[in-house]
Protein backbone atom coordinates (compact mmCIF):
# COMPACT_ATOMS: atom_id res chain seq x y z
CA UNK A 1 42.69 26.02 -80.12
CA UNK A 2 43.30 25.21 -76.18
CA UNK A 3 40.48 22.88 -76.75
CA UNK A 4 42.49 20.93 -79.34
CA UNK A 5 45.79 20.62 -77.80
CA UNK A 6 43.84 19.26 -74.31
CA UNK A 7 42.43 16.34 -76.68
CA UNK A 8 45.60 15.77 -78.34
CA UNK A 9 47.33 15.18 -75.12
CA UNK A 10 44.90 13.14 -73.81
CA UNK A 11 44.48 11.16 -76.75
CA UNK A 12 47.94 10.77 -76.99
CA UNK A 13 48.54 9.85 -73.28
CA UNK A 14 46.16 7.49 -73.61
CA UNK A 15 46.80 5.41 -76.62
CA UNK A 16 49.93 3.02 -76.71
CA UNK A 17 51.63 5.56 -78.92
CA UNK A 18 53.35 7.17 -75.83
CA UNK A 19 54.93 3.95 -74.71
CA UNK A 20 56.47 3.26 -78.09
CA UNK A 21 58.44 6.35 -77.55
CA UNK A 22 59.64 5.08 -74.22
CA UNK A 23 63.46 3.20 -74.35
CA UNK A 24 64.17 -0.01 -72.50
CA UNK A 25 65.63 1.82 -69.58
CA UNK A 26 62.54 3.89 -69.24
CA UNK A 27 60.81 0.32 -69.03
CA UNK A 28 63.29 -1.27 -66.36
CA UNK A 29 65.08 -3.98 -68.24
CA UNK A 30 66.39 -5.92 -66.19
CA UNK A 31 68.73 -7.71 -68.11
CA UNK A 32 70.50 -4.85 -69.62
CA UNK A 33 73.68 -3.00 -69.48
CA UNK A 34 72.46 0.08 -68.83
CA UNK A 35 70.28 -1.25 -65.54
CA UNK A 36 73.67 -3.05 -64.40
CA UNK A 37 76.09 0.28 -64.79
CA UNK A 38 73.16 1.93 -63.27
CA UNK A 39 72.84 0.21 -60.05
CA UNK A 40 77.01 0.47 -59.62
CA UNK A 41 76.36 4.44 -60.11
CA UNK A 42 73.87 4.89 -57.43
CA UNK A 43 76.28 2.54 -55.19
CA UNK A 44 78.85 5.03 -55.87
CA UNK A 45 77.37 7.64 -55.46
CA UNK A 46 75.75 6.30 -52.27
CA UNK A 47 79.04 5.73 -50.91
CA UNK A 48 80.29 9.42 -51.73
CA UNK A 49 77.61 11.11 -50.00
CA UNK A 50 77.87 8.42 -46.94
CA UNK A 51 82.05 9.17 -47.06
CA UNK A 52 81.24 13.01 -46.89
CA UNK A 53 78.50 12.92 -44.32
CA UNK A 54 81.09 10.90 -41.95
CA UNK A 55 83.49 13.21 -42.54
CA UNK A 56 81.65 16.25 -41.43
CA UNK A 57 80.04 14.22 -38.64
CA UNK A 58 83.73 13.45 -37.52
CA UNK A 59 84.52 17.27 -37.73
CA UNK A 60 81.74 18.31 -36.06
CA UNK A 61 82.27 15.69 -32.51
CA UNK A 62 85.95 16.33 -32.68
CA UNK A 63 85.13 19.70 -33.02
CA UNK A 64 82.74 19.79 -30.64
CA UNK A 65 85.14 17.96 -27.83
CA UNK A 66 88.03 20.48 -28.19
CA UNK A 67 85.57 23.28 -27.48
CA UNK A 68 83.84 21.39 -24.65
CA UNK A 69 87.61 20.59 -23.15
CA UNK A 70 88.97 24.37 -23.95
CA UNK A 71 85.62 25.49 -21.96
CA UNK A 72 85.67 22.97 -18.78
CA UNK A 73 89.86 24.69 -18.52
CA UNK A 74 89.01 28.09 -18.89
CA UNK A 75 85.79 27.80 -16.52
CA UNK A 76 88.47 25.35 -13.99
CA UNK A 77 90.75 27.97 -13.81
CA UNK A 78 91.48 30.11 -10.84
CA UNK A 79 90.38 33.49 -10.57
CA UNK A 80 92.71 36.11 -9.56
CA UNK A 81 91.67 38.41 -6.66
């Protein structure tokens, strides 16, 4: 029975009956709608992750200064005797 299905597959994968199942978008039409809104969804979505990655980069320097500044003043300080 495994047998059968293993030749079935293969046969199947290897015959152009498996690509007639395949859609246009699945072929890269380059002329289609679907391509075009697809392209303006991965530049949105590039821009999303970019605008979120800035924004935690921007946390983390200004962040990062206010501790370094808060440290250098408590370290400046004079010490009481």
């Amino acid at each position: 029975m495994k047998a059968r299905i293993i030749v079935a597959a293969f046969l199947f994968l290897g015959t152009s009956a498996g690509q007639a199942l395949a859609c246009s978008v699945c072929y890269g039409a380059k002329d289609g709608k679907t391509t075009e809104h697809m392209a303006v969804a991965i530049w949105v979505l590039m821009g999303v992750v970019m605008t979120v990655m800035g924004g935690v980069g921007a946390f983390s320097f200004i962040s990062g200064g206010m501790r370094t500044r808060r440290s250098n003043r408590i370290n400046s300080s004079p010490t009481r005797t």
